[in-house]
N, C-alpha and C. Protein backbone atom coordinates (compact mmCIF):
# COMPACT_ATOMS: atom_id res chain seq x y z
N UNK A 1 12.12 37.47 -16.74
CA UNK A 1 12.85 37.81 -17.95
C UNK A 1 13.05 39.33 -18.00
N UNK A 2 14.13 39.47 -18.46
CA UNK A 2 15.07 41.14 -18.48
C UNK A 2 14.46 42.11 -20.02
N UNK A 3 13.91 42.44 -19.68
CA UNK A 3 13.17 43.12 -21.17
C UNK A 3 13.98 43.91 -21.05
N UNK A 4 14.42 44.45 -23.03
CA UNK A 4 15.08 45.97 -23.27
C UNK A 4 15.65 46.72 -22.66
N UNK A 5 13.32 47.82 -22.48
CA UNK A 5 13.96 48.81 -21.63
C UNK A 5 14.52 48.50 -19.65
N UNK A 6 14.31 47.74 -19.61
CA UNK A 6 14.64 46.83 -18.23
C UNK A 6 16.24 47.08 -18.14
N UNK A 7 16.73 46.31 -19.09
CA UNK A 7 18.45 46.20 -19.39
C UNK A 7 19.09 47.47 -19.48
N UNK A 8 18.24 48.60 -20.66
CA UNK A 8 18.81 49.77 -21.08
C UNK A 8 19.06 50.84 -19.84
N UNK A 9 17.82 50.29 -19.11
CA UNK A 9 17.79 51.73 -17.66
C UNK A 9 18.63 50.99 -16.58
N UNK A 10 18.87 50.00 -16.55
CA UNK A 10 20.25 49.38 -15.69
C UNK A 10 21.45 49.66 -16.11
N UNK A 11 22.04 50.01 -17.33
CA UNK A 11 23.16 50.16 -17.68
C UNK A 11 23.14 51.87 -17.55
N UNK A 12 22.39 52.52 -17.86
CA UNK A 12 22.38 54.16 -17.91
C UNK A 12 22.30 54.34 -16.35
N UNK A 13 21.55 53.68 -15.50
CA UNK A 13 21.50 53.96 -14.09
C UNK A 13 22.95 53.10 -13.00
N UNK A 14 23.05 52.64 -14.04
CA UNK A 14 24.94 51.91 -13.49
C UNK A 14 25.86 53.11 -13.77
N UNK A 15 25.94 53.79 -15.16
CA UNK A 15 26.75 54.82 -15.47
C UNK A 15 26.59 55.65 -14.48
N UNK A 16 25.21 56.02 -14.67
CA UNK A 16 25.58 57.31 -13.60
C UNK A 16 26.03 57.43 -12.20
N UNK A 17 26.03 55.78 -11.78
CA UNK A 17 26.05 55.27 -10.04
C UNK A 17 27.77 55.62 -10.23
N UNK A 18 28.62 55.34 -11.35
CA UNK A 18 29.55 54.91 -11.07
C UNK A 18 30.67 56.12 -11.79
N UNK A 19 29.58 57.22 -12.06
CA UNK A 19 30.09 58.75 -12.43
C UNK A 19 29.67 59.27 -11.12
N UNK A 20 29.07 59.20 -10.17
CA UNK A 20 28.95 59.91 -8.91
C UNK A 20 30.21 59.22 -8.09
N UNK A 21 30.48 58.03 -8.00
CA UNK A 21 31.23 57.56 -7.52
C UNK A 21 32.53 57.98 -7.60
N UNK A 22 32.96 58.20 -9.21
CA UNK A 22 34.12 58.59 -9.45
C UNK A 22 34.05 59.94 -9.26
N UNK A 23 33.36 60.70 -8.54
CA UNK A 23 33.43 61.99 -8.62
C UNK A 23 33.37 62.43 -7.19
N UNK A 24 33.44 61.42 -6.19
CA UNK A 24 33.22 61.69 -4.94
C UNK A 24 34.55 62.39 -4.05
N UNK A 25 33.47 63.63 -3.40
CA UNK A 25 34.69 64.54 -2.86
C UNK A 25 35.49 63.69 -1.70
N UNK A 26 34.29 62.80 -0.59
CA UNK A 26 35.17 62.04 0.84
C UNK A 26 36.02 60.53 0.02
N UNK A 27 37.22 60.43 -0.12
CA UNK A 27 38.15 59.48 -0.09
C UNK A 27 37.64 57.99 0.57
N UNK A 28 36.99 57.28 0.68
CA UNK A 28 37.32 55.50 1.09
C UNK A 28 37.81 55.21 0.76
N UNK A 29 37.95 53.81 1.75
CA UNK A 29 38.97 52.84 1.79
C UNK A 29 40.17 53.04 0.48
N UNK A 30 40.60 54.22 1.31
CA UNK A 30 42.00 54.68 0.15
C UNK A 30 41.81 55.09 -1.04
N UNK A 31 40.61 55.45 -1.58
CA UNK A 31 40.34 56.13 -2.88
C UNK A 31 39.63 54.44 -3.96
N UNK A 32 39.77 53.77 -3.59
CA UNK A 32 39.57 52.34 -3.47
C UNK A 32 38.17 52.63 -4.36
N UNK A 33 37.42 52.93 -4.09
CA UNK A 33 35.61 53.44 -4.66
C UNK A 33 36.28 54.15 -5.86
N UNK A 34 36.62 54.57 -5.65
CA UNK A 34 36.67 56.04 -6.76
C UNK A 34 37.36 55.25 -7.97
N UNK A 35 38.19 54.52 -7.58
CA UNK A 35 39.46 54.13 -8.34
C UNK A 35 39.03 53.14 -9.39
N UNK A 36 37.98 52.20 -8.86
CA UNK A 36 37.42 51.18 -9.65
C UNK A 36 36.29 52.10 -9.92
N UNK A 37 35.50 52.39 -9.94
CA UNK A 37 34.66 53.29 -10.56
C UNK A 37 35.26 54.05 -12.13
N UNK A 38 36.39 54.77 -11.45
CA UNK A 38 36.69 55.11 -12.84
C UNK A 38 37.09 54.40 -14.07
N UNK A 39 37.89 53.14 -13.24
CA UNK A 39 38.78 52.23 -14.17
C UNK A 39 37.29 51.57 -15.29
N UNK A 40 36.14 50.98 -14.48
CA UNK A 40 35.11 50.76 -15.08
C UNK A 40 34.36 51.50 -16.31
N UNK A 41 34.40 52.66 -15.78
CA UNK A 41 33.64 53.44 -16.80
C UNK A 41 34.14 53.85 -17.96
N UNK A 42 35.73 53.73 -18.10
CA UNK A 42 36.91 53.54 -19.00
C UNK A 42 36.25 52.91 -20.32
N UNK A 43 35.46 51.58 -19.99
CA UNK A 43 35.28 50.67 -20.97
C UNK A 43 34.04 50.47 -20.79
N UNK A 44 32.93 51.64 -19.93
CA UNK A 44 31.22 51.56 -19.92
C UNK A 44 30.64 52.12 -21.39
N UNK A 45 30.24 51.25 -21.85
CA UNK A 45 29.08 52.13 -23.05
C UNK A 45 28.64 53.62 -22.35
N UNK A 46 28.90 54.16 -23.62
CA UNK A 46 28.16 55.92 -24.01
C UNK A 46 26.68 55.46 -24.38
N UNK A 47 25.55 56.73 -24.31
CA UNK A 47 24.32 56.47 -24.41
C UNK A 47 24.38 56.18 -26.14
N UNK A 48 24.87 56.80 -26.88
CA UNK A 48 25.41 56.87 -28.20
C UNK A 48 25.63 55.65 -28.67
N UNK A 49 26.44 54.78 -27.56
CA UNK A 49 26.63 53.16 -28.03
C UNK A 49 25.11 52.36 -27.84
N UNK A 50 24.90 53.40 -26.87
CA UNK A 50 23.32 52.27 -26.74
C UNK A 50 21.81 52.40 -27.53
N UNK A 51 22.45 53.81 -27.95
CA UNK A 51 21.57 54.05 -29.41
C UNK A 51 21.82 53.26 -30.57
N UNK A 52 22.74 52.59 -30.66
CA UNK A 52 23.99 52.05 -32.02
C UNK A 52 23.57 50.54 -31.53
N UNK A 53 23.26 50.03 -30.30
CA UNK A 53 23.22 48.45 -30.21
C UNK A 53 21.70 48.37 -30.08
N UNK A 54 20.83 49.29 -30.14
CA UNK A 54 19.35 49.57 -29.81
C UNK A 54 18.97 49.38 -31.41
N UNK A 55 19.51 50.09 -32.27
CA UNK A 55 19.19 49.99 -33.68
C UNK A 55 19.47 49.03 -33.85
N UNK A 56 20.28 48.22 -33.46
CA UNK A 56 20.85 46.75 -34.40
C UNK A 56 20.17 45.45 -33.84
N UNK A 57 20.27 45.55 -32.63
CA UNK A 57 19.60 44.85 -31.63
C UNK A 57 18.31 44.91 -30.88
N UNK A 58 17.42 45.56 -31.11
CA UNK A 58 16.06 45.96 -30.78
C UNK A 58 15.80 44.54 -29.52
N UNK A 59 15.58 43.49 -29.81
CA UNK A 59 15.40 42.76 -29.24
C UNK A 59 15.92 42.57 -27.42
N UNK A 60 17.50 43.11 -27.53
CA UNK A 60 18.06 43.08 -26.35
C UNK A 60 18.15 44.69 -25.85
N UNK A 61 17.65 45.66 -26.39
CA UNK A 61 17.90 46.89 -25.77
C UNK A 61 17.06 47.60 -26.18
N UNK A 62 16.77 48.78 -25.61
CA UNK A 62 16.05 49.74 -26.20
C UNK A 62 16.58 51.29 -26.25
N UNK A 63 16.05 52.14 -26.95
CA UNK A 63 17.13 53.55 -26.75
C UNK A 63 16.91 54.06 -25.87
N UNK A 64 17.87 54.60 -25.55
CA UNK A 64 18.18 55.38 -24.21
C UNK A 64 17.42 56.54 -23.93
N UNK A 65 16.76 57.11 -24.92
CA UNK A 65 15.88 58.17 -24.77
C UNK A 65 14.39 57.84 -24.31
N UNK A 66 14.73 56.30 -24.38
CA UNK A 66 13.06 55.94 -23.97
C UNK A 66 13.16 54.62 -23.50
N UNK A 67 14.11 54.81 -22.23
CA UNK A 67 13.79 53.53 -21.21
C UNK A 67 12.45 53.50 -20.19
N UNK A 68 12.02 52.72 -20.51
CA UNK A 68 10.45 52.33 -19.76
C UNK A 68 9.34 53.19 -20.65
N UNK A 69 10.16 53.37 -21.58
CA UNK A 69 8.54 54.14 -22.74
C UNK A 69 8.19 55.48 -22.24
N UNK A 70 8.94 55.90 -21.27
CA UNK A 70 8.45 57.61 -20.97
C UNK A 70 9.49 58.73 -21.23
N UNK A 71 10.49 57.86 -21.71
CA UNK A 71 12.13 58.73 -22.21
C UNK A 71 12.17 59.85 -20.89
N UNK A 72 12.06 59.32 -19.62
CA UNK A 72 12.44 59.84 -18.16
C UNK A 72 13.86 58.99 -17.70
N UNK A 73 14.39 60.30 -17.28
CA UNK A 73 15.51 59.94 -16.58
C UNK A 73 15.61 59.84 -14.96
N UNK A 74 15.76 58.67 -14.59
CA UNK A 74 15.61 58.58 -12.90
C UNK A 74 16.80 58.74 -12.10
N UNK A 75 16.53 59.69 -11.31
CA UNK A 75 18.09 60.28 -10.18
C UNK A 75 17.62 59.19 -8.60
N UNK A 76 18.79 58.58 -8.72
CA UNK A 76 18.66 57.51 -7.44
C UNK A 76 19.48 58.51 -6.26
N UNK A 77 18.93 58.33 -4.83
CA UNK A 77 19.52 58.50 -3.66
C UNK A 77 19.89 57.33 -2.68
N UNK A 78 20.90 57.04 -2.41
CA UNK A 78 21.55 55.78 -1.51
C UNK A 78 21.32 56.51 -0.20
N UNK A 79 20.84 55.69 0.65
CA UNK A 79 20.74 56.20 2.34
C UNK A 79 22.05 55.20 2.73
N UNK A 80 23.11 55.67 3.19
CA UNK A 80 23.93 55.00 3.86
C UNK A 80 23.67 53.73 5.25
N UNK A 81 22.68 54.71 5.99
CA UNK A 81 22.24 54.40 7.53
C UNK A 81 21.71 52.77 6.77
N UNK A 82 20.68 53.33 6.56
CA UNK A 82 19.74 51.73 5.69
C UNK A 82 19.79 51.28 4.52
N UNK A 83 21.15 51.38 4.06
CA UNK A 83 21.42 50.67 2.61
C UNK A 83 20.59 50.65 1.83
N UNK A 84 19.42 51.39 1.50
CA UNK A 84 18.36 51.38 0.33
C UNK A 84 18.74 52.77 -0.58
N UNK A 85 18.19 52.84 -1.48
CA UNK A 85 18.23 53.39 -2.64
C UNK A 85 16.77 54.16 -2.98
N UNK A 86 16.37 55.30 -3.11
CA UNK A 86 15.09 55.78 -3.38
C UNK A 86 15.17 56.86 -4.42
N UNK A 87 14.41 56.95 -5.39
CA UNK A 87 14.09 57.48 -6.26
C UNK A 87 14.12 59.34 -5.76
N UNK A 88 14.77 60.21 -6.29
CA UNK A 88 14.42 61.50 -6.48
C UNK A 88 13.47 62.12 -7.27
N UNK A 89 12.48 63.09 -6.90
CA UNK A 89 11.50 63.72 -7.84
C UNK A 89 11.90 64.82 -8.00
């Protein structure tokens, strides 16, 4: 089961996957990445919205200032070579 802060740090850690994305200097598959990235984030919740569905909804979210109870923000690194994802300190 998907608790809160579980949900809340997936959607803030989606935003930001998909604000690096849209911000990427090398071009793929024809701008193709970039393009849906942006079109997405068009209609992604602001942390502001998730403060606003956190108050109303406690149950399904939690605020954004305190996903996982330590109000830390986690910077992900993608390794291309081995498709994994690792945490920055």
């Amino acid at each position: 089961m998907t608790t809160p802060a579980e949900r809340t740090k997936a959607v803030l850690g989606t935003r930001d996957f998909l604000e690096i994305l849209s911000r990427a200097d090398e071009v793929t598959i024809h701008g193709l990445v970039q393009s849906v990235a942006a079109s997405l984030l068009r209609h992604y919740p602001l942390k502001v919205d998730l403060d606003l569905s956190a108050a109303a909804l406690p149950t399904v979210w939690a605020p954004p200032s305190t996903p996982g109870g330590k109000g830390e923000h986690v910077a992900l690194e993608f390794n291309l070579v081995h498709q994994t994802w690792t945490v920055k300190k």
